[in-house]
PDB file of N, CA and C in Angstrom:
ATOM      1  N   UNK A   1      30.354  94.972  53.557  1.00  0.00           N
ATOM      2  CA  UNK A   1      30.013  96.373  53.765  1.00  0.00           C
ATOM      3  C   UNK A   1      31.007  96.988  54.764  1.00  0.00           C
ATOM      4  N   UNK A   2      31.468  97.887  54.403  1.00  0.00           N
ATOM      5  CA  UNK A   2      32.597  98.658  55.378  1.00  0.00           C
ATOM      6  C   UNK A   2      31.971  99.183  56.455  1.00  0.00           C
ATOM      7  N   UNK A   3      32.298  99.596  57.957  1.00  0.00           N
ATOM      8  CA  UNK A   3      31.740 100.080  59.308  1.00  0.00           C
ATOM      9  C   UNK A   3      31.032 101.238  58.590  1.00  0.00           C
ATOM     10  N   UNK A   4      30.376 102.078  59.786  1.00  0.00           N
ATOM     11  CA  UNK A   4      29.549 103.652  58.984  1.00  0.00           C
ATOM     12  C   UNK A   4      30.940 104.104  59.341  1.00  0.00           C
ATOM     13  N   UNK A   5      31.845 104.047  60.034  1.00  0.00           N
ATOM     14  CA  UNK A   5      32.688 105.152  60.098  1.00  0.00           C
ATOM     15  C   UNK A   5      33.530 105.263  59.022  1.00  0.00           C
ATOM     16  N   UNK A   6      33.728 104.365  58.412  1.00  0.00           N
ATOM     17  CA  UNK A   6      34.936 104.561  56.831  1.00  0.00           C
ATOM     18  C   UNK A   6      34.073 105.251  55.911  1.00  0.00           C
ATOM     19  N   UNK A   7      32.777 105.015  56.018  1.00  0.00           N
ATOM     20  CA  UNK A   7      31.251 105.877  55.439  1.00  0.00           C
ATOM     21  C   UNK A   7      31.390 107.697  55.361  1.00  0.00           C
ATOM     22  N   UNK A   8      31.904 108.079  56.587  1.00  0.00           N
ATOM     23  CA  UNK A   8      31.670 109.295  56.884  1.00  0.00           C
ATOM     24  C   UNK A   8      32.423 109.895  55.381  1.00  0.00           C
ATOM     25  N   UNK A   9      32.081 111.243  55.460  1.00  0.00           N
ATOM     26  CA  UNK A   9      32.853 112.587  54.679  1.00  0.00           C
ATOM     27  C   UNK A   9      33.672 113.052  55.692  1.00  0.00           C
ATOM     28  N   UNK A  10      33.626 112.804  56.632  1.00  0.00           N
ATOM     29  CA  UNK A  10      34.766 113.554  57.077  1.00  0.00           C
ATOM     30  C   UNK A  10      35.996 112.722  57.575  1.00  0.00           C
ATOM     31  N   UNK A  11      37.040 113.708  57.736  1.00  0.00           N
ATOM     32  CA  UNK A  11      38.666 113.294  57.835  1.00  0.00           C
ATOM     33  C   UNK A  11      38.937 113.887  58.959  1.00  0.00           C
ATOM     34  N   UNK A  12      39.921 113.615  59.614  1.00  0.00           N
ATOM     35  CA  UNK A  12      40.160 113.964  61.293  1.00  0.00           C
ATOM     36  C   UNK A  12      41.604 113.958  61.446  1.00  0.00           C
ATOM     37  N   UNK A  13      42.888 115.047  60.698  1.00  0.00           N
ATOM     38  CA  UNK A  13      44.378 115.272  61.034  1.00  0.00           C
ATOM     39  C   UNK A  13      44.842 116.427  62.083  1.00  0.00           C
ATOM     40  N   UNK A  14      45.943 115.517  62.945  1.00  0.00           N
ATOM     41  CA  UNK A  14      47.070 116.012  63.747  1.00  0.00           C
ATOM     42  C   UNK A  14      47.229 117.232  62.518  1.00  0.00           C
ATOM     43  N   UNK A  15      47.778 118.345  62.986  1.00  0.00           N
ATOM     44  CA  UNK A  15      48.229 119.752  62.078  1.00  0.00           C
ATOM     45  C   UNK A  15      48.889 120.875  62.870  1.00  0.00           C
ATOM     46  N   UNK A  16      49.923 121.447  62.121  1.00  0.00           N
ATOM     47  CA  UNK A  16      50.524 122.446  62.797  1.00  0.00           C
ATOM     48  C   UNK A  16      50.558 123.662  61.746  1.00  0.00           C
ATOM     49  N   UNK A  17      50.159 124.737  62.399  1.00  0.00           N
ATOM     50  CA  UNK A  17      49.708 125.777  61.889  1.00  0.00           C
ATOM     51  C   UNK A  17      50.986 126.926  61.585  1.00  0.00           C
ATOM     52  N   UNK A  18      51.166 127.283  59.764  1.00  0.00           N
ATOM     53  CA  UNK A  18      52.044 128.121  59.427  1.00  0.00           C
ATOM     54  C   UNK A  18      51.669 129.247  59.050  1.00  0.00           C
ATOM     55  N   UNK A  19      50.682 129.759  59.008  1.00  0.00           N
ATOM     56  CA  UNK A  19      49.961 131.037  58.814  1.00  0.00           C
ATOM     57  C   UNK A  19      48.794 131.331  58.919  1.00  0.00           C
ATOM     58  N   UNK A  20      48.400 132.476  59.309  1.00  0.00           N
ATOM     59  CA  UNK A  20      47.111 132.911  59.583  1.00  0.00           C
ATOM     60  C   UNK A  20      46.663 133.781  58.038  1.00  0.00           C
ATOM     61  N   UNK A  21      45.928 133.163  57.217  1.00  0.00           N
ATOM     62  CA  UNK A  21      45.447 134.465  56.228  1.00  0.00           C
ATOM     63  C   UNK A  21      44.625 135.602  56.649  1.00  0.00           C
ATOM     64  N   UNK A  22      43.559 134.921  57.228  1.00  0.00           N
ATOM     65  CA  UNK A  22      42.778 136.626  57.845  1.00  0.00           C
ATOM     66  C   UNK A  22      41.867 135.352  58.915  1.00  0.00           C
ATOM     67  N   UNK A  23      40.862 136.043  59.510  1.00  0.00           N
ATOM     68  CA  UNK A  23      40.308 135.331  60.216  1.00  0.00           C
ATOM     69  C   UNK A  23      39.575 134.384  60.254  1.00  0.00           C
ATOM     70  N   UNK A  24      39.223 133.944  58.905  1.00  0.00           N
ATOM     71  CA  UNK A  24      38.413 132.388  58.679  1.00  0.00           C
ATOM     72  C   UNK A  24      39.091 131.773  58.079  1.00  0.00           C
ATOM     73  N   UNK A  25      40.500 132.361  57.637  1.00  0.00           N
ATOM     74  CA  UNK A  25      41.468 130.959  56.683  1.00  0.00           C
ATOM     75  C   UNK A  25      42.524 131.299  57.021  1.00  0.00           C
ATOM     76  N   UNK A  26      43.109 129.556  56.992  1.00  0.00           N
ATOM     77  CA  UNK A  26      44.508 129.215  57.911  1.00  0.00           C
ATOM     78  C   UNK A  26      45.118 128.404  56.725  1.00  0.00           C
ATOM     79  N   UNK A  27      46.679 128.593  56.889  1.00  0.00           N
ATOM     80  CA  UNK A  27      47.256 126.957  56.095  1.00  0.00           C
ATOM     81  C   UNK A  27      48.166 127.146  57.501  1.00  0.00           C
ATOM     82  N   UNK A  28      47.832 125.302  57.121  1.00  0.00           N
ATOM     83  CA  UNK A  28      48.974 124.337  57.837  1.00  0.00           C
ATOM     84  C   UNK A  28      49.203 123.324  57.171  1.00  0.00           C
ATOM     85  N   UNK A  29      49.636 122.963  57.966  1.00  0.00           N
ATOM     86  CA  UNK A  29      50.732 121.194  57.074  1.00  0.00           C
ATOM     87  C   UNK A  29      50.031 120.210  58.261  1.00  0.00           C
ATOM     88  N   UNK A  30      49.125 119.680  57.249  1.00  0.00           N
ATOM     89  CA  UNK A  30      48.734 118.563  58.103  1.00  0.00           C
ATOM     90  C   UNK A  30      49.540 116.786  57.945  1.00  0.00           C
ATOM     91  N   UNK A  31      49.487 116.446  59.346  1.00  0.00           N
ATOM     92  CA  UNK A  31      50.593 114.921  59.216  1.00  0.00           C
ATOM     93  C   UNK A  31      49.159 113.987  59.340  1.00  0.00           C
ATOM     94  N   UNK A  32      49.960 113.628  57.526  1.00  0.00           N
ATOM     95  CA  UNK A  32      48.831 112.253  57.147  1.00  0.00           C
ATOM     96  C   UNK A  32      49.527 110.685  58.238  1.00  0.00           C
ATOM     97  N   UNK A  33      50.297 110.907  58.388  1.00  0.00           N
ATOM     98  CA  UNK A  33      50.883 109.642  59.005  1.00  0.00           C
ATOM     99  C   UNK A  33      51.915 109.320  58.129  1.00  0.00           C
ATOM    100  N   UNK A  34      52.751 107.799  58.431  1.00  0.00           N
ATOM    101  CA  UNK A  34      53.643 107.468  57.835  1.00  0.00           C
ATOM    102  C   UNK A  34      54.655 108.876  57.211  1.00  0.00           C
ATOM    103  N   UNK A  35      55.269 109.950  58.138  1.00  0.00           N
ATOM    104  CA  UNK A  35      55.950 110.797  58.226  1.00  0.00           C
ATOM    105  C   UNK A  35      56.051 111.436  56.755  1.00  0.00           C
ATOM    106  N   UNK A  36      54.063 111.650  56.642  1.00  0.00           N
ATOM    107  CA  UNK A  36      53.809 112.317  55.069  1.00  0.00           C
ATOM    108  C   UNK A  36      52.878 113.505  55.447  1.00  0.00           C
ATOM    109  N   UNK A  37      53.255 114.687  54.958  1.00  0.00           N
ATOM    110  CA  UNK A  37      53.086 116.001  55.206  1.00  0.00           C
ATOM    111  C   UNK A  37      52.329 116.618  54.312  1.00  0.00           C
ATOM    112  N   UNK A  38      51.314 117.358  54.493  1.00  0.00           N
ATOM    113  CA  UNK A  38      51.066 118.442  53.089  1.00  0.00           C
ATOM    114  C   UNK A  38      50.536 119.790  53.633  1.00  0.00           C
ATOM    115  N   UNK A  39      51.076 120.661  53.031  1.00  0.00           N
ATOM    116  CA  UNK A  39      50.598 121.804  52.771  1.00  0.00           C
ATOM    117  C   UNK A  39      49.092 122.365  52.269  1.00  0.00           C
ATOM    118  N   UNK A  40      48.234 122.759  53.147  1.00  0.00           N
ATOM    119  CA  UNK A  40      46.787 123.443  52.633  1.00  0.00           C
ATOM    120  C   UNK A  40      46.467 124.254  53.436  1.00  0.00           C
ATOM    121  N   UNK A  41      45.421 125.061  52.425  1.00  0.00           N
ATOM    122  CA  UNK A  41      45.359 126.110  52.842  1.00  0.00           C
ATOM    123  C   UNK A  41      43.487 125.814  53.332  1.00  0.00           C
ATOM    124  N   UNK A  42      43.039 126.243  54.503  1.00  0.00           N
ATOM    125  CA  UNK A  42      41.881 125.833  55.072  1.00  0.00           C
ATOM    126  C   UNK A  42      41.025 127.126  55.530  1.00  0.00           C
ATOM    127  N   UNK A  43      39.830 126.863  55.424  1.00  0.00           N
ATOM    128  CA  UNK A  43      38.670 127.752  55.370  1.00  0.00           C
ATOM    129  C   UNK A  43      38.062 127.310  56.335  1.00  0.00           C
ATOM    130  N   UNK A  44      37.831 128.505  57.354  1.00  0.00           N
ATOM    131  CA  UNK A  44      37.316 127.746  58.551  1.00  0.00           C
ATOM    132  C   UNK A  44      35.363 127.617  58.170  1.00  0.00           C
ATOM    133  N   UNK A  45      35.013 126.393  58.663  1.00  0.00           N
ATOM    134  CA  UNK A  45      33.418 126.101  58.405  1.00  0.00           C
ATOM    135  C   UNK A  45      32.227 126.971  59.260  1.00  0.00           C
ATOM    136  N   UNK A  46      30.969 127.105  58.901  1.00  0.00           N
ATOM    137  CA  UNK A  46      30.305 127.549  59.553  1.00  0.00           C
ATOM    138  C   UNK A  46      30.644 129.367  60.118  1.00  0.00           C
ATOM    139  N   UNK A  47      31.447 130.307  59.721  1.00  0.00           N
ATOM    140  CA  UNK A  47      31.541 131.487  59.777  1.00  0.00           C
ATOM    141  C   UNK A  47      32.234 132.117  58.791  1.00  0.00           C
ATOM    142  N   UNK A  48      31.849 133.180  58.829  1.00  0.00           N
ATOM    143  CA  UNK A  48      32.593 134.578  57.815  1.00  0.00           C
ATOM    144  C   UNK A  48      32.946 135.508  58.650  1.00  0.00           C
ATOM    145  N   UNK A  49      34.175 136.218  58.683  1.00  0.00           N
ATOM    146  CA  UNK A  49      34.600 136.949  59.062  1.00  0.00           C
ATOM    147  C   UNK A  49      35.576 138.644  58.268  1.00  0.00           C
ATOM    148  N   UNK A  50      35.247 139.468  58.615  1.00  0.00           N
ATOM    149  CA  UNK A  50      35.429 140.886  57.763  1.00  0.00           C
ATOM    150  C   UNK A  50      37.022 140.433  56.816  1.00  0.00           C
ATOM    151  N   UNK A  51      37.029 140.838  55.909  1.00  0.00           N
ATOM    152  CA  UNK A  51      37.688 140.950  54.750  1.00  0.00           C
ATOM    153  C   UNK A  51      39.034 141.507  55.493  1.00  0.00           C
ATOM    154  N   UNK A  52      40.280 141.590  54.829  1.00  0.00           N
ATOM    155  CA  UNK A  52      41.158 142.441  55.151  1.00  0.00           C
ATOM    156  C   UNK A  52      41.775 143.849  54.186  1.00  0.00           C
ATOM    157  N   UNK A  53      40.308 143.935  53.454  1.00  0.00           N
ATOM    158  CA  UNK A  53      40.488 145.192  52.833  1.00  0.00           C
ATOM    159  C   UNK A  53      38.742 145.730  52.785  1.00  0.00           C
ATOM    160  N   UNK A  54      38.800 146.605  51.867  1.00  0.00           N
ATOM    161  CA  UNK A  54      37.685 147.487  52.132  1.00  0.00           C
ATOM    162  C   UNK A  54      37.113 148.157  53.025  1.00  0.00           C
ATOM    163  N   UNK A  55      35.945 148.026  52.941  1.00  0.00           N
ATOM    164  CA  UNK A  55      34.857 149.236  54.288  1.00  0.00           C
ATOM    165  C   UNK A  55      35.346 148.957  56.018  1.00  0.00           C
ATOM    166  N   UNK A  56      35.632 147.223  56.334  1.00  0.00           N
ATOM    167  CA  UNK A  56      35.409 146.820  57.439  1.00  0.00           C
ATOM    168  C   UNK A  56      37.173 146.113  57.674  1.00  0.00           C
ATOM    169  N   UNK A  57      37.866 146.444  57.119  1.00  0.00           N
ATOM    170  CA  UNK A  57      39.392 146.124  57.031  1.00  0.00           C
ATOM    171  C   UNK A  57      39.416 146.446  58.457  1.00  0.00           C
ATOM    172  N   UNK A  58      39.337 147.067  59.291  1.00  0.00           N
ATOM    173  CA  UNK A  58      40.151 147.275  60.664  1.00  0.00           C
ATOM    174  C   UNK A  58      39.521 146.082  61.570  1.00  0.00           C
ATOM    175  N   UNK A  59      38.028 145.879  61.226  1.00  0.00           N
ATOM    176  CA  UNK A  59      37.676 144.732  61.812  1.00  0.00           C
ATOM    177  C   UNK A  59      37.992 143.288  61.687  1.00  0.00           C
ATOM    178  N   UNK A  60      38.734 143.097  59.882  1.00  0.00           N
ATOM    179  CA  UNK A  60      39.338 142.255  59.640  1.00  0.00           C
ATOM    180  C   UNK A  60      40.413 141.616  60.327  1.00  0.00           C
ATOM    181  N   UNK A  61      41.414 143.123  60.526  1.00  0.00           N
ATOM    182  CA  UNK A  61      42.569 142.829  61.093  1.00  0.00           C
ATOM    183  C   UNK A  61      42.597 142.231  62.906  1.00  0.00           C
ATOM    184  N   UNK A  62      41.516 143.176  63.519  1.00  0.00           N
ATOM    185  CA  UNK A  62      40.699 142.188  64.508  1.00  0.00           C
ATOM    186  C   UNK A  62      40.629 141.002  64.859  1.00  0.00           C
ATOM    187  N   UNK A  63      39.922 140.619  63.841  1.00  0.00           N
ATOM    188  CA  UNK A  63      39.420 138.778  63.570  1.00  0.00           C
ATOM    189  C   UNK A  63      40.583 137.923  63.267  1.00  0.00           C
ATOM    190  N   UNK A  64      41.785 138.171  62.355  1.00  0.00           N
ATOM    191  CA  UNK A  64      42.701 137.561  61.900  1.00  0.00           C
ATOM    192  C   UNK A  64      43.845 137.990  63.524  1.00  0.00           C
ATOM    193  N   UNK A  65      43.651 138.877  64.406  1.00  0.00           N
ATOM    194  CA  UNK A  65      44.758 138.904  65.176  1.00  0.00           C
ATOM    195  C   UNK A  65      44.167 138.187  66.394  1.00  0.00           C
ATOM    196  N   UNK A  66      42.505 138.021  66.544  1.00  0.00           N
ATOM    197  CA  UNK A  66      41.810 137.110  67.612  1.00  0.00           C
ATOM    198  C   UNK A  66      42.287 135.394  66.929  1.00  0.00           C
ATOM    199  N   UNK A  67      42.067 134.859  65.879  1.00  0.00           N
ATOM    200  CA  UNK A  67      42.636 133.965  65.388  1.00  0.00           C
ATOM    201  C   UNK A  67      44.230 133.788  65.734  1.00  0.00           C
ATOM    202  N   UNK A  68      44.880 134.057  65.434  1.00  0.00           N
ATOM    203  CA  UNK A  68      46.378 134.149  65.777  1.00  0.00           C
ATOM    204  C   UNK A  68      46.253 133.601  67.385  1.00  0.00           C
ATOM    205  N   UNK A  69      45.878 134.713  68.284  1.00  0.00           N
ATOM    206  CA  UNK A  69      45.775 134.449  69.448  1.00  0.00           C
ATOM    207  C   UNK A  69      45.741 133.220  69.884  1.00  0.00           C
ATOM    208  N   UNK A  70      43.916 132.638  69.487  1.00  0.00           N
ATOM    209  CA  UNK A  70      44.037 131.440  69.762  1.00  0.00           C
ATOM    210  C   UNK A  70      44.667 130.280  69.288  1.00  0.00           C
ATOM    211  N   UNK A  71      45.038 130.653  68.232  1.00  0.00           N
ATOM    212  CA  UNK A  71      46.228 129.230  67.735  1.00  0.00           C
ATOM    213  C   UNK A  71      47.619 129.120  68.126  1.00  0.00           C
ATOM    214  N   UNK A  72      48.153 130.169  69.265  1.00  0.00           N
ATOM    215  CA  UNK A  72      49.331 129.760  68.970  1.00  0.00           C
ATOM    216  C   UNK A  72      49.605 128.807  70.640  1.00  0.00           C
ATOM    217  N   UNK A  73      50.893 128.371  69.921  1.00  0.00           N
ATOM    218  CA  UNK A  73      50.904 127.420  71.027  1.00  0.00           C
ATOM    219  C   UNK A  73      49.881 126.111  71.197  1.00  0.00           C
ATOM    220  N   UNK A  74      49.222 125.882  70.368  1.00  0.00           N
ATOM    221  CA  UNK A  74      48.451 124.807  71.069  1.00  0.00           C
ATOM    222  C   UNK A  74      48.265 123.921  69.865  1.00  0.00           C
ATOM    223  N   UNK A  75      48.426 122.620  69.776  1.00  0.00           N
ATOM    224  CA  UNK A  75      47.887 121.336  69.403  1.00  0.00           C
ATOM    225  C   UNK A  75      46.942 121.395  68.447  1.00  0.00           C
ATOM    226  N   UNK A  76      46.496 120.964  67.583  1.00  0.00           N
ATOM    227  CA  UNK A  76      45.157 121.101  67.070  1.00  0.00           C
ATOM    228  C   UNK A  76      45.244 120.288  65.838  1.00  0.00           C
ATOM    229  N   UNK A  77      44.104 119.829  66.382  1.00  0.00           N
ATOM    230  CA  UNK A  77      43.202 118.786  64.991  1.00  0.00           C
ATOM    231  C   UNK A  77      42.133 119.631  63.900  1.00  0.00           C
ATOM    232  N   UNK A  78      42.350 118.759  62.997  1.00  0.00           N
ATOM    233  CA  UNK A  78      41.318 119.665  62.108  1.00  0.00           C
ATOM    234  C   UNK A  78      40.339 118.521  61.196  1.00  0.00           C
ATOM    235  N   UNK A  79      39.405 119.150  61.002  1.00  0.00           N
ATOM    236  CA  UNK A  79      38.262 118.237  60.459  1.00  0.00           C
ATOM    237  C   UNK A  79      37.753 118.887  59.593  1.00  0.00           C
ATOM    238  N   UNK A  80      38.100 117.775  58.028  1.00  0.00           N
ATOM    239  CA  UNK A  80      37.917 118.682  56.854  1.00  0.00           C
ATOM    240  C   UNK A  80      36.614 117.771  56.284  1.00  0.00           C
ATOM    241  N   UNK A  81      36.188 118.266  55.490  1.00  0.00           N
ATOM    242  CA  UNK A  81      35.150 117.897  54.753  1.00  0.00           C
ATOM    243  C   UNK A  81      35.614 116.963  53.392  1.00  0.00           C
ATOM    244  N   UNK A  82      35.174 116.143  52.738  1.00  0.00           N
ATOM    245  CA  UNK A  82      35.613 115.458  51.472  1.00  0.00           C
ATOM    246  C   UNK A  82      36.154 116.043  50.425  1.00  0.00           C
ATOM    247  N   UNK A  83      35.799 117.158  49.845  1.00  0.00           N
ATOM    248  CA  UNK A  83      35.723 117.956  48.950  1.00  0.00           C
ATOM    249  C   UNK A  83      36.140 118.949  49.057  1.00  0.00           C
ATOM    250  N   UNK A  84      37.221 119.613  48.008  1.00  0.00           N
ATOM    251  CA  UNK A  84      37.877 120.710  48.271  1.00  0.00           C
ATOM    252  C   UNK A  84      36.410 121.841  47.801  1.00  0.00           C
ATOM    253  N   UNK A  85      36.475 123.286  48.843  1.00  0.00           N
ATOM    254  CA  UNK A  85      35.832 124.161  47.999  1.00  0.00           C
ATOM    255  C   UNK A  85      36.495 124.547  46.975  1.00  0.00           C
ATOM    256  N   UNK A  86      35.680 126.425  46.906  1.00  0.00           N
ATOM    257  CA  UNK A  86      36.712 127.288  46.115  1.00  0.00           C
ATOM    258  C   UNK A  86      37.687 127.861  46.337  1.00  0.00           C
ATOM    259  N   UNK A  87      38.776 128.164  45.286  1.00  0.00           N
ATOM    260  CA  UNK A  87      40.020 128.666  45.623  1.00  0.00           C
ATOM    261  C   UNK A  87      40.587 127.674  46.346  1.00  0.00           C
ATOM    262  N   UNK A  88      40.609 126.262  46.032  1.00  0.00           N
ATOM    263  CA  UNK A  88      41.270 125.338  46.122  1.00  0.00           C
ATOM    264  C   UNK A  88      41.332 124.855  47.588  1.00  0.00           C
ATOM    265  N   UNK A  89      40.874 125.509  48.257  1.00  0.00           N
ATOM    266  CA  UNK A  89      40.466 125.378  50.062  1.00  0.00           C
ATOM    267  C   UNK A  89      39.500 124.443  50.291  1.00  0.00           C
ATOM    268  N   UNK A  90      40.057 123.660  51.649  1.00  0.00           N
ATOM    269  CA  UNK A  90      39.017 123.199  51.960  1.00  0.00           C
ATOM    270  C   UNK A  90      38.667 123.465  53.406  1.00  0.00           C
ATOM    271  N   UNK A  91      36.922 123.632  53.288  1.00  0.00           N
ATOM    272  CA  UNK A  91      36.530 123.825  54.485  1.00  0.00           C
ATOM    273  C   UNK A  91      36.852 122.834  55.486  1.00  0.00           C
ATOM    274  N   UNK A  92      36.798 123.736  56.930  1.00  0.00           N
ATOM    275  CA  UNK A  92      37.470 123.120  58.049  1.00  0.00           C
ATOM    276  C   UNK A  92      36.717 123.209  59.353  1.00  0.00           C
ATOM    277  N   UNK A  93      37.075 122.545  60.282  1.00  0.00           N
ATOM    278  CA  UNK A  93      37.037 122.957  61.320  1.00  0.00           C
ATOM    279  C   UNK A  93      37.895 122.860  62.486  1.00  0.00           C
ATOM    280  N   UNK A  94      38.494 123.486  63.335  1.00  0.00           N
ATOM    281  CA  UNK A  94      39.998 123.431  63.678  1.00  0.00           C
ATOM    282  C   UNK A  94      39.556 123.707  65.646  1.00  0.00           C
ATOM    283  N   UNK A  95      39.944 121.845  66.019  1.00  0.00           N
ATOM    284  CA  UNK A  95      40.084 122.626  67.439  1.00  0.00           C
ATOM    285  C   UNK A  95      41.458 121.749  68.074  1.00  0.00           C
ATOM    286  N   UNK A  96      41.138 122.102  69.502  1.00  0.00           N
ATOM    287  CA  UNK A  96      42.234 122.154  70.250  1.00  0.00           C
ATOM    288  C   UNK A  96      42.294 120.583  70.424  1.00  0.00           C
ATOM    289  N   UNK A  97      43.248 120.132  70.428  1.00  0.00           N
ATOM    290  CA  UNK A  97      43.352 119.086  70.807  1.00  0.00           C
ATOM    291  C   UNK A  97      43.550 118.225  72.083  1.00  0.00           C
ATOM    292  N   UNK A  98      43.462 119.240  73.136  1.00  0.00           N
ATOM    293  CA  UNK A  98      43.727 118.650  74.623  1.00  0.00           C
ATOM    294  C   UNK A  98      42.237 118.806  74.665  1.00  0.00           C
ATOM    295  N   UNK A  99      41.674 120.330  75.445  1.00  0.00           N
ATOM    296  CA  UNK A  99      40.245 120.752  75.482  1.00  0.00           C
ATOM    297  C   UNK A  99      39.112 120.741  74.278  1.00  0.00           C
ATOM    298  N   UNK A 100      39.502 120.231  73.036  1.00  0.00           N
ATOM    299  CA  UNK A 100      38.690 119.945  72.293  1.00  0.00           C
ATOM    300  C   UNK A 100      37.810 121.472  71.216  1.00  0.00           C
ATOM    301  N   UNK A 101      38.296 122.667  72.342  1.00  0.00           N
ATOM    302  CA  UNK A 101      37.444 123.540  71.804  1.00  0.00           C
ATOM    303  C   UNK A 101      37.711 124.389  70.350  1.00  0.00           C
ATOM    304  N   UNK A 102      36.743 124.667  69.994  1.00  0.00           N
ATOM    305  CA  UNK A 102      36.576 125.228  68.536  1.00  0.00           C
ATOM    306  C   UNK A 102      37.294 126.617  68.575  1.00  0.00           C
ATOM    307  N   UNK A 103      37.937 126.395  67.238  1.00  0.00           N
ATOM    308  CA  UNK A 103      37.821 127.808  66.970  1.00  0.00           C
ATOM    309  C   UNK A 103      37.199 128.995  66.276  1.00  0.00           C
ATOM    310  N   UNK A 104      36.723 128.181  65.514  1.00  0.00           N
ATOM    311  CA  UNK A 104      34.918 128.706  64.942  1.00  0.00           C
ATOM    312  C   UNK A 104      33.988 128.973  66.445  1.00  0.00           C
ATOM    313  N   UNK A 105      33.998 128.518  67.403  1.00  0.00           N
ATOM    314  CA  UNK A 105      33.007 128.755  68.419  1.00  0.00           C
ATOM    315  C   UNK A 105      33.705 129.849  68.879  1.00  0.00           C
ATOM    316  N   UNK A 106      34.711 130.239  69.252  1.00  0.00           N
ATOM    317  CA  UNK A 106      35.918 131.435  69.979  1.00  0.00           C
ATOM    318  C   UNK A 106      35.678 132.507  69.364  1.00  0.00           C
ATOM    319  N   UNK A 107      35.482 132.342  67.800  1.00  0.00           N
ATOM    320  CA  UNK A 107      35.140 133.395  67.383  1.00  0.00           C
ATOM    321  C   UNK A 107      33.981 134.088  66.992  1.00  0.00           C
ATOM    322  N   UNK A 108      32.817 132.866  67.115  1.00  0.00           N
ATOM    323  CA  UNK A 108      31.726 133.716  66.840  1.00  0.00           C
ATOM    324  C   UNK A 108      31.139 133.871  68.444  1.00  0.00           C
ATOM    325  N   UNK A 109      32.122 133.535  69.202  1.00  0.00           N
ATOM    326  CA  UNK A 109      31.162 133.708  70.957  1.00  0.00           C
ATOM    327  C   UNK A 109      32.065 135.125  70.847  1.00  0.00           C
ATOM    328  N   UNK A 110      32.908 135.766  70.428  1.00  0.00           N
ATOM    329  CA  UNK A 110      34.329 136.886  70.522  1.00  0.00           C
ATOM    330  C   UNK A 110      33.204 137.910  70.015  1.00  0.00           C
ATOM    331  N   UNK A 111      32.595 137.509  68.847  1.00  0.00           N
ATOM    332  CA  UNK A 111      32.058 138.195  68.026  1.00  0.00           C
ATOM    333  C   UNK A 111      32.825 139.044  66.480  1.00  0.00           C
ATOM    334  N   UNK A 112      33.487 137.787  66.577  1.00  0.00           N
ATOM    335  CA  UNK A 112      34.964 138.636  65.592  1.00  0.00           C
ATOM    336  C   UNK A 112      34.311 137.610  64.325  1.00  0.00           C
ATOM    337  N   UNK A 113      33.105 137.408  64.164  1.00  0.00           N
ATOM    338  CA  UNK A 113      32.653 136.799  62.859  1.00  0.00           C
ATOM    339  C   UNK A 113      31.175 136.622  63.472  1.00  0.00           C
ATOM    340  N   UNK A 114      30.528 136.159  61.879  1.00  0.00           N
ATOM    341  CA  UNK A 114      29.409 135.542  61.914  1.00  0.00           C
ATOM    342  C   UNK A 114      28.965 134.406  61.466  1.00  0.00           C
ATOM    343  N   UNK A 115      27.734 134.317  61.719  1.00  0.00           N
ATOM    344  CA  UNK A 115      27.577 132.608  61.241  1.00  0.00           C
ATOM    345  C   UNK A 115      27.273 132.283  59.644  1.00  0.00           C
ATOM    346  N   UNK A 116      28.127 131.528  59.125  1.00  0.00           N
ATOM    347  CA  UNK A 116      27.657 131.204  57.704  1.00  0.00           C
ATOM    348  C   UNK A 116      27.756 129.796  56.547  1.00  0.00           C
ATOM    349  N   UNK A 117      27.294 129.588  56.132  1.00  0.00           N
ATOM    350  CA  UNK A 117      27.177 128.379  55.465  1.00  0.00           C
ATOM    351  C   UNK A 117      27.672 128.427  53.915  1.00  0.00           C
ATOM    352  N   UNK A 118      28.432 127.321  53.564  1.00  0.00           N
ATOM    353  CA  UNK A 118      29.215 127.740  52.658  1.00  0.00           C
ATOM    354  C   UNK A 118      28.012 126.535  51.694  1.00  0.00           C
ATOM    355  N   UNK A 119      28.351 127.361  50.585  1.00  0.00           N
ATOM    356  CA  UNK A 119      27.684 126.772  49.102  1.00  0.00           C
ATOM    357  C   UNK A 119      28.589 126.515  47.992  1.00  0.00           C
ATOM    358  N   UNK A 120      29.684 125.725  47.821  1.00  0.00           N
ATOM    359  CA  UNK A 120      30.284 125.061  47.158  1.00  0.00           C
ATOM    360  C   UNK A 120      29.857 124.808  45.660  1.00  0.00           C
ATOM    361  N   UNK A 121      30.081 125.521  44.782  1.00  0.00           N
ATOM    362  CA  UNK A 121      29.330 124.844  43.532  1.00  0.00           C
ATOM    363  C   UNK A 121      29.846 125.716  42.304  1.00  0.00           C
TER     364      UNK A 121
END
């Protein structure tokens, strides 16, 4: 029987961040190890944040420039789930890697999102 930890759904990569899409989705290139790289595009877990078009677009641009903020410059691990969602993304969760802190928590303590649960199916 393998440990519970090879058990888990979740995955735990070093990543460096190449774009901000709006404020709950990022791609970066995460390093699998053995100096192997990939490109994805990631959905941050547990919040929604305003669109970057329609009714609430200025608040969008908000959320995606509070995001920016906190990613630049800094380290960060990300913790994805097994399963890609939709639109080929997979949910995430993305923190700092010295202080540990979230960036899903930054933004719903900012108030530049809300809380939400994704339904995959």
């Amino acid at each position: 029987m393998l440990p519970s930890m090879m058990n888990d759904k979740l995955f735990y990569y070093r990543a460096e961040v190449l774009s901000v899409v709006d404020g709950d989705t990022v791609k970066v290139r995460v390093d699998l190890g053995f100096r192997l790289y990939r490109d994805v595009s990631l959905r941050l877990d547990a919040i929604n944040t305003p669109e970057l078009r329609g009714e609430f677009k200025a608040q969008g641009y908000i959320a995606k420039a509070a995001a920016m903020t906190w990613l630049e410059n800094r380290d960060i691990i990300v913790c994805t789930e097994k399963d890609p969602g939709s639109y080929d993304r997979y949910t995430a969760n993305i923190y700092d890697a010295v202080t540990e802190e979230s960036l899903t928590s930054y933004l719903l303590a900012g108030g530049y999102g809300v809380p939400y649960v994704y339904k995959w199916g």
